[in-house]
N, C-alpha and C. Protein backbone atom coordinates (compact mmCIF):
# COMPACT_ATOMS: atom_id res chain seq x y z
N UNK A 1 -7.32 17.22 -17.22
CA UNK A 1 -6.97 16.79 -15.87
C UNK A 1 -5.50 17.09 -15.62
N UNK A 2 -5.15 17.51 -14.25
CA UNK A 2 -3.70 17.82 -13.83
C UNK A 2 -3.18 16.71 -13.39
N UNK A 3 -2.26 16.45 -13.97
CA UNK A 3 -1.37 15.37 -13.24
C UNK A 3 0.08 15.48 -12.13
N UNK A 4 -0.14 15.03 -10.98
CA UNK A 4 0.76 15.45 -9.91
C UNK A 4 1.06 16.87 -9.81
N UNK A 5 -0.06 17.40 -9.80
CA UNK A 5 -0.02 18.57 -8.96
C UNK A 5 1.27 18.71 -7.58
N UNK A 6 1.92 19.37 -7.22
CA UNK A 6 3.09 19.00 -6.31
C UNK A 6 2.44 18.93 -5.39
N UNK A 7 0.97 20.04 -4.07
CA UNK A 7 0.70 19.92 -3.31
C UNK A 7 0.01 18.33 -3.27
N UNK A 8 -0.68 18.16 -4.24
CA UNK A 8 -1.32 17.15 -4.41
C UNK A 8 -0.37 15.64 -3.95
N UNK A 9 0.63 15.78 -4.66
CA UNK A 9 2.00 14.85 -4.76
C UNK A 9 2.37 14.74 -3.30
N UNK A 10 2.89 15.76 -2.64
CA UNK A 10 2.93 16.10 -1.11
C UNK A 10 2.29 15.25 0.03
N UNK A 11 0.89 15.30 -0.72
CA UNK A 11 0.06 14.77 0.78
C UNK A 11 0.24 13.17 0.33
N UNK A 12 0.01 12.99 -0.60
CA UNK A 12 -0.60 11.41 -1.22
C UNK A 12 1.36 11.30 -0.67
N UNK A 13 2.59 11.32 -1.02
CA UNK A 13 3.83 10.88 -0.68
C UNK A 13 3.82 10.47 0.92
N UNK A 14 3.21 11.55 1.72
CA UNK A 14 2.99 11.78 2.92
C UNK A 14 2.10 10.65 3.45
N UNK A 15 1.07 10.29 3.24
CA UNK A 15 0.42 8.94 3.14
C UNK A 15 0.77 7.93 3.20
N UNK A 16 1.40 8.03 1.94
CA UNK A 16 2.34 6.29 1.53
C UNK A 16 3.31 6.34 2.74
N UNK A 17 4.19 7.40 2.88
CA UNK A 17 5.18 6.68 3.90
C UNK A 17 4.50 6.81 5.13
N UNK A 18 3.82 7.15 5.67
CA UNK A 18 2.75 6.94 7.26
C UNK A 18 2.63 5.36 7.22
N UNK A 19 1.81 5.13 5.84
CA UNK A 19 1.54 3.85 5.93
C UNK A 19 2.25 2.74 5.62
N UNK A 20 3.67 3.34 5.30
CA UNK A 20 4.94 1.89 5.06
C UNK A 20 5.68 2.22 7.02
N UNK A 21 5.68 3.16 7.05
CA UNK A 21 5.81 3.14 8.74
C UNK A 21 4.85 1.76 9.83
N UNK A 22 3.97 2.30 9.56
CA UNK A 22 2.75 1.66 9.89
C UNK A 22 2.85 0.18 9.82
N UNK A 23 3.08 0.06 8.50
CA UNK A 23 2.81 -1.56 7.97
C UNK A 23 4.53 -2.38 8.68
N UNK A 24 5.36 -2.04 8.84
CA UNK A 24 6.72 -2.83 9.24
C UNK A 24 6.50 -2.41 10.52
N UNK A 25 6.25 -1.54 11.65
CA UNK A 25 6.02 -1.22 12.91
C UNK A 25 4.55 -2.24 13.34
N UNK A 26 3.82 -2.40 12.76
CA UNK A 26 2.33 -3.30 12.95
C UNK A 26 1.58 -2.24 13.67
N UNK A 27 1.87 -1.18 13.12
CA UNK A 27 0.79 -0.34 13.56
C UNK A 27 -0.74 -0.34 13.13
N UNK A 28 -1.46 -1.25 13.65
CA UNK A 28 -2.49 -1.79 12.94
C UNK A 28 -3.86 -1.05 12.88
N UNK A 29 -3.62 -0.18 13.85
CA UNK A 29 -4.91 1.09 13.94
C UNK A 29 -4.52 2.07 12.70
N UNK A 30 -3.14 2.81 12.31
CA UNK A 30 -2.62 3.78 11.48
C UNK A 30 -3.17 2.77 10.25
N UNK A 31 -3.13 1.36 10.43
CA UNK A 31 -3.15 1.30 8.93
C UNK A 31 -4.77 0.73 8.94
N UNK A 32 -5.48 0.70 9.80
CA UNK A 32 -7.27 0.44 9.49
C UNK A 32 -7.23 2.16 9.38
N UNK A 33 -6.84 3.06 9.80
CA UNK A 33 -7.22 4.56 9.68
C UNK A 33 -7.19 4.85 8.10
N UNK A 34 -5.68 4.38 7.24
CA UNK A 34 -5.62 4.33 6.22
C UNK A 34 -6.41 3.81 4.99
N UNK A 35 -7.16 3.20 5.69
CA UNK A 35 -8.16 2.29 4.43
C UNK A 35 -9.47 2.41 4.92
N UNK A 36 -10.15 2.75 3.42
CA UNK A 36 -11.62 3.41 3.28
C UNK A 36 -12.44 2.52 3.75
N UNK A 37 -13.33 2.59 4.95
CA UNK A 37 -14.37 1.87 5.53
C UNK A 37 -15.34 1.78 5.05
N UNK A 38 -15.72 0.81 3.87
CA UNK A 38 -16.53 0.49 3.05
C UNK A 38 -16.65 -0.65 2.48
N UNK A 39 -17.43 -1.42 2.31
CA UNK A 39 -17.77 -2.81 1.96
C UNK A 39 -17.17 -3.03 0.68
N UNK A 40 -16.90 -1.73 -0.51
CA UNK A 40 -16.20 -2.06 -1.43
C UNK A 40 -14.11 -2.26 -1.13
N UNK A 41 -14.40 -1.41 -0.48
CA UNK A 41 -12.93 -1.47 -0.42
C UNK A 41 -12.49 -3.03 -0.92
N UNK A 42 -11.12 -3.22 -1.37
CA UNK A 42 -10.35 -4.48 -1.31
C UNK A 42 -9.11 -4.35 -1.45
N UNK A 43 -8.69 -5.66 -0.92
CA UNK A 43 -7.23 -5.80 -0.78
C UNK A 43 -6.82 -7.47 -1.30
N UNK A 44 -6.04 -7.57 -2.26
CA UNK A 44 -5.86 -8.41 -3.00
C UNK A 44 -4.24 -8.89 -2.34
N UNK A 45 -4.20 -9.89 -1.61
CA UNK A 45 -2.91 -10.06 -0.52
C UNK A 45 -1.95 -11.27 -1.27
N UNK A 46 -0.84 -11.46 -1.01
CA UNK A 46 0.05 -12.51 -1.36
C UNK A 46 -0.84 -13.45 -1.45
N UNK A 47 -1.73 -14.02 -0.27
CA UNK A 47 -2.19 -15.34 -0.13
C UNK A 47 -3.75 -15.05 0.20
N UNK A 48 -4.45 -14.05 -0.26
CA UNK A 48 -5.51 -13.82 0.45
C UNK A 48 -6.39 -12.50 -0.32
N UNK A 49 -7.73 -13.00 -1.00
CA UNK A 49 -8.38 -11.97 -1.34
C UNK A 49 -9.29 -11.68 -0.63
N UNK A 50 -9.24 -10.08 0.21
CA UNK A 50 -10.22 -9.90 0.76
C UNK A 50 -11.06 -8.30 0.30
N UNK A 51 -12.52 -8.94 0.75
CA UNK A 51 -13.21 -8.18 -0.04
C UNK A 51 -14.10 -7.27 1.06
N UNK A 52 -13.75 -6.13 1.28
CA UNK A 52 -14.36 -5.07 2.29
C UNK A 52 -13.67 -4.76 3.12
N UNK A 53 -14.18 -3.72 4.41
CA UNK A 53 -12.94 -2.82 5.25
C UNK A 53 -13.36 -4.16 6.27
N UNK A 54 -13.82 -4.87 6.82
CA UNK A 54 -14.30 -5.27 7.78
C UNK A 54 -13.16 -6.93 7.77
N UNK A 55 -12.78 -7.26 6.24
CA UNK A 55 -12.50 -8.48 6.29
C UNK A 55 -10.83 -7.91 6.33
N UNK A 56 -10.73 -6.81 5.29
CA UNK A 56 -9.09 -5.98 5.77
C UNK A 56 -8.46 -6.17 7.15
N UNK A 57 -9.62 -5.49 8.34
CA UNK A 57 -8.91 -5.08 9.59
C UNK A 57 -9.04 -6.78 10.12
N UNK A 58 -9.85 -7.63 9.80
CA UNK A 58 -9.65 -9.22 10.37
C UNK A 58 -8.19 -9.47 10.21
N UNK A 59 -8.17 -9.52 8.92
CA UNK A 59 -6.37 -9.53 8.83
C UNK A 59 -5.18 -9.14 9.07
N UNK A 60 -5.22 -7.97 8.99
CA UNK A 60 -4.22 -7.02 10.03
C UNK A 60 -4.16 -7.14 11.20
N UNK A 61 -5.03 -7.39 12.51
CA UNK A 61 -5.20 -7.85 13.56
C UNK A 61 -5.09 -9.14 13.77
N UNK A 62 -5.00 -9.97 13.12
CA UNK A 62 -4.81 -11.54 12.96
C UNK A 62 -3.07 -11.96 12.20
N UNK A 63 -2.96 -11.15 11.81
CA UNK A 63 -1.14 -11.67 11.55
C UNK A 63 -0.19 -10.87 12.19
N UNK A 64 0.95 -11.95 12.19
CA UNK A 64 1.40 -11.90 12.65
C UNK A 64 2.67 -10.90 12.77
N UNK A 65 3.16 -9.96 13.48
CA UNK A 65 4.08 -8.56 13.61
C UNK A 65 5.39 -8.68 13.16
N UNK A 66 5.66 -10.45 13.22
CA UNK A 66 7.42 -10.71 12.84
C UNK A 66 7.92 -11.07 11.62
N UNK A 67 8.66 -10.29 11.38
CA UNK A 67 8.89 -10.37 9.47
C UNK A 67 8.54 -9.11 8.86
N UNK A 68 8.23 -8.50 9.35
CA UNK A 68 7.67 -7.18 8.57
C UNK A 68 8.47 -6.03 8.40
N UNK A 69 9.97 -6.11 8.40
CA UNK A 69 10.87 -5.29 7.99
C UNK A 69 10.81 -5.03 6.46
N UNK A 70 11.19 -4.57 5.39
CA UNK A 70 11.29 -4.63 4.11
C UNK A 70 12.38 -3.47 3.72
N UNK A 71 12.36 -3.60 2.40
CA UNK A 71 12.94 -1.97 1.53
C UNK A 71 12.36 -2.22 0.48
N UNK A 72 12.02 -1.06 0.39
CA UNK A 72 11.20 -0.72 -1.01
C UNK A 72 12.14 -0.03 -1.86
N UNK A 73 11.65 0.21 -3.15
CA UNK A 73 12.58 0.58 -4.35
C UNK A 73 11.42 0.51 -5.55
N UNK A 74 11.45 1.48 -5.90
CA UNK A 74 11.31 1.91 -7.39
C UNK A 74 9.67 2.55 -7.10
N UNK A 75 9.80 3.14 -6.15
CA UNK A 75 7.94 3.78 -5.59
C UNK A 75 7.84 4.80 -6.94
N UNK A 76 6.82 4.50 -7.06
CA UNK A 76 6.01 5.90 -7.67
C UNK A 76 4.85 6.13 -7.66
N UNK A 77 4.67 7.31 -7.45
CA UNK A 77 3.24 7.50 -6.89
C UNK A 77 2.90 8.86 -7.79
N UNK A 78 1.64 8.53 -8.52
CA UNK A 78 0.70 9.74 -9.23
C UNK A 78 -0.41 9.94 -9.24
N UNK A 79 -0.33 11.41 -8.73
CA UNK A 79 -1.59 11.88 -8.68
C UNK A 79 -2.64 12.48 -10.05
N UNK A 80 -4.05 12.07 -10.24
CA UNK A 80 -5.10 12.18 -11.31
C UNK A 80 -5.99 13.80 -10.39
N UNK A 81 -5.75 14.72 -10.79
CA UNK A 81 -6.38 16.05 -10.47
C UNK A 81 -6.04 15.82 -8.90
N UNK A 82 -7.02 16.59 -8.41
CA UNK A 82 -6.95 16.86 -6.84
C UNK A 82 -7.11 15.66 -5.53
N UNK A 83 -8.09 14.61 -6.32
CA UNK A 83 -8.38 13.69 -5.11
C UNK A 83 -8.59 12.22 -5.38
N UNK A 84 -7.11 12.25 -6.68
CA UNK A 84 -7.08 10.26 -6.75
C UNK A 84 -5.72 9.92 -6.75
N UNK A 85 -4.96 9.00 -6.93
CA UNK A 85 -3.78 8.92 -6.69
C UNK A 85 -3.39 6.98 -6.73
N UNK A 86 -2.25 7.03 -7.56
CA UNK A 86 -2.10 5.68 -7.72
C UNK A 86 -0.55 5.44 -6.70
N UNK A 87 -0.12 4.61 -5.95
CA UNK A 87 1.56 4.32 -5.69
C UNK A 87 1.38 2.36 -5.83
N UNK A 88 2.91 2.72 -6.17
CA UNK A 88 2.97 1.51 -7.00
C UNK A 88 5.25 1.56 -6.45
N UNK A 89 4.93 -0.22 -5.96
CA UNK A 89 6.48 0.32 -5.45
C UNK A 89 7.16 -1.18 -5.23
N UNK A 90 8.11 -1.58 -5.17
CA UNK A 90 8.85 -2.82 -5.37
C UNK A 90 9.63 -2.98 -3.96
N UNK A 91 9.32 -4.38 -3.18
CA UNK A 91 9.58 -4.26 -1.92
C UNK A 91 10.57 -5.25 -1.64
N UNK A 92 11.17 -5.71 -1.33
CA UNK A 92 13.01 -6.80 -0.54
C UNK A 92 12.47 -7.17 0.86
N UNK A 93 12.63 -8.52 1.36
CA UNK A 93 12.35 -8.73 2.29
C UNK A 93 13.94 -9.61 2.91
N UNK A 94 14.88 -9.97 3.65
CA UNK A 94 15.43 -10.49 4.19
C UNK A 94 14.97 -12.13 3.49
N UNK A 95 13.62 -12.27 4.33
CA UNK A 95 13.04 -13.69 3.94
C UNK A 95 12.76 -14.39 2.76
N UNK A 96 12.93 -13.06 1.53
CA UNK A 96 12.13 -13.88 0.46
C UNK A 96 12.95 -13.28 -0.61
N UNK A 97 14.84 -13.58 -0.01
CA UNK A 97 15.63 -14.19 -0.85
C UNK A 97 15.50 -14.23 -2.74
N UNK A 98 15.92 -13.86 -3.56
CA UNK A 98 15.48 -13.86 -4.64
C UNK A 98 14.59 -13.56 -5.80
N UNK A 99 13.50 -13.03 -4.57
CA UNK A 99 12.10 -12.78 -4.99
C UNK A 99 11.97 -11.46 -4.76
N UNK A 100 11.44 -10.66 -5.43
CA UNK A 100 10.89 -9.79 -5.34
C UNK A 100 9.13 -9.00 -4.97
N UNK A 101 8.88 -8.27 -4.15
CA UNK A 101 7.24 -8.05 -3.74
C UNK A 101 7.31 -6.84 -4.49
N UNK A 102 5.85 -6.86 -4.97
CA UNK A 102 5.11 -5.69 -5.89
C UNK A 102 3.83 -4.98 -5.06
N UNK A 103 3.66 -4.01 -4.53
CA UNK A 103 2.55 -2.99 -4.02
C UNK A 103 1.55 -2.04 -4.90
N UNK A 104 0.90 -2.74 -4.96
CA UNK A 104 -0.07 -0.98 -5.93
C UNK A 104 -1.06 -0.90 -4.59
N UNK A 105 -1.37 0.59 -4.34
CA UNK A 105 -2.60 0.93 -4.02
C UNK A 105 -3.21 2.16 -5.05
N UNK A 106 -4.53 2.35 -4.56
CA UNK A 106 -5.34 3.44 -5.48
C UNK A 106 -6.03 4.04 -4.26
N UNK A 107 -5.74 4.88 -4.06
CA UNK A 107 -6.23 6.45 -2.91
C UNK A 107 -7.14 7.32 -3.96
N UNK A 108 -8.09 7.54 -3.04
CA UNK A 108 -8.80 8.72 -2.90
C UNK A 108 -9.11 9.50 -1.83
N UNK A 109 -9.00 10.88 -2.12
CA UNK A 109 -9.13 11.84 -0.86
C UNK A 109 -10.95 11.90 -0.73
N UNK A 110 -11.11 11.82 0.71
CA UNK A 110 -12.20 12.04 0.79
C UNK A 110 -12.28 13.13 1.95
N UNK A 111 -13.59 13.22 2.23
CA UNK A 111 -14.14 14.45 3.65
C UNK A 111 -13.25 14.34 4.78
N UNK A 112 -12.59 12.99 5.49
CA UNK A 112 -11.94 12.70 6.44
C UNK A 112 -10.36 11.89 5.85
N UNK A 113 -9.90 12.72 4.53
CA UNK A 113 -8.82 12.73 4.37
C UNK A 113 -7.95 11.18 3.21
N UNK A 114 -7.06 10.95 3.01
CA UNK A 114 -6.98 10.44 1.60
C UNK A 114 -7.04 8.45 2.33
N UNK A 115 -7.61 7.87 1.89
CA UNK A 115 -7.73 6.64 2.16
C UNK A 115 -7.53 6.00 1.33
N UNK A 116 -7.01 4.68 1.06
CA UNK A 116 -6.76 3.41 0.25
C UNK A 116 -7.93 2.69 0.15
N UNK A 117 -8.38 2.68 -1.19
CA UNK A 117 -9.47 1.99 -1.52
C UNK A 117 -9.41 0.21 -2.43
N UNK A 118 -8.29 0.58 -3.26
CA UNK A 118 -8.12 -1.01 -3.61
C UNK A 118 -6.46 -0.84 -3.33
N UNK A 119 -6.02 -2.30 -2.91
CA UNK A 119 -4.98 -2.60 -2.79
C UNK A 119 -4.46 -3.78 -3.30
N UNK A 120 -3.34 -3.98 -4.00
CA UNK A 120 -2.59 -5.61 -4.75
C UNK A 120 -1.45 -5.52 -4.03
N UNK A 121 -1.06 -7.06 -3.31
CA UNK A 121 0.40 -6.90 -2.95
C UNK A 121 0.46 -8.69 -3.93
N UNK A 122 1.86 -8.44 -4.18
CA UNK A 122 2.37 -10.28 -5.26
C UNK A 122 3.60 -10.49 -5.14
N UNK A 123 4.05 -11.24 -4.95
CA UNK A 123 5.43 -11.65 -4.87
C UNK A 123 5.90 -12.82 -6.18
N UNK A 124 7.03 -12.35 -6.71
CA UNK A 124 7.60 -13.22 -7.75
C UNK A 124 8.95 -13.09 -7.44
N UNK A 125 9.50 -14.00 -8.53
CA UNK A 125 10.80 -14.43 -8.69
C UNK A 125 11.14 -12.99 -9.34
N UNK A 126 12.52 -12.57 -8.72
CA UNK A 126 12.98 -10.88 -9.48
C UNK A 126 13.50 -11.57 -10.70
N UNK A 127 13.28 -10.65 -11.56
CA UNK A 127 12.95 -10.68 -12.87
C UNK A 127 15.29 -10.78 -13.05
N UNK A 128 16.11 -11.26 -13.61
CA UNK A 128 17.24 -11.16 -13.61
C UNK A 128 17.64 -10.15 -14.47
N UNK A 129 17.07 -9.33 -15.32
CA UNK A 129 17.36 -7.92 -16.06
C UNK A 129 16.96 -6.66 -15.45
N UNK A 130 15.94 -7.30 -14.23
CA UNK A 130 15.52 -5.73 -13.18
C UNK A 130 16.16 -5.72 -12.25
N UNK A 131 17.71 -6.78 -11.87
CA UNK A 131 18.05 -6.92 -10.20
C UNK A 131 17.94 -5.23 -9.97
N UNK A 132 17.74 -5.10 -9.01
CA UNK A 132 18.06 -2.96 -8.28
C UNK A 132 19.50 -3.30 -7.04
């Protein structure tokens, strides 16, 4: 298996930042476009496990747009051959002071292009040997 192929690297990079655009703007259609419409899909949230595309877009359309500035730090994102892809990235919020947020998703490219199939977001106390 090839790992991060560059074109490969390209699109899946291209993705992630559409959808960190997306997610601090509340662009809430870009980011139901982003995630695979399928009963498996999931998204494992700060406060909230939800299980399918149907219970995803409940949520995104149901919270709320204010607060959603961030910076991220320490992204990395790799691609497994042509059409899987992991990003994984450490996020700062204004609000949550001290703490640090953690992002993984897992993409796969499909017929209508690369979608997010499982997602973890967690927030902890920053670790005091990782401050960034």
């Amino acid at each position: 298996m090839e790992i991060d192929l560059p074109d490969v690297l390209a699109e899946v990079t291209a993705q992630f930042a559409r959808y960190e655009r997306a997610l601090v703007s509340n662009d809430v259609a870009v980011l139901d476009e982003l995630f695979r419409n399928d009963p498996r899909t999931l998204r494992y949230g700060v406060g909230e496990n939800l299980y399918g595309y149907d219970a995803i877009m409940a949520f995104r359309s149901a919270r709320s747009p204010i607060g959603l500035g961030r910076r991220t730090d320490k992204t990395v994102i790799t691609t497994y051959g042509r059409d899987a892809a992991v990003a994984s990235t450490l996020f700062y919020r204004d609000s949550l002071a001290g703490k640090v947020g953690r992002q993984m998703q897992t993409w796969v490219r499909f017929a209508d292009g690369w979608k997010v199939v499982a997602a973890h977001v967690s927030i902890i106390e920053e670790p005091k040997d990782q401050k960034t």
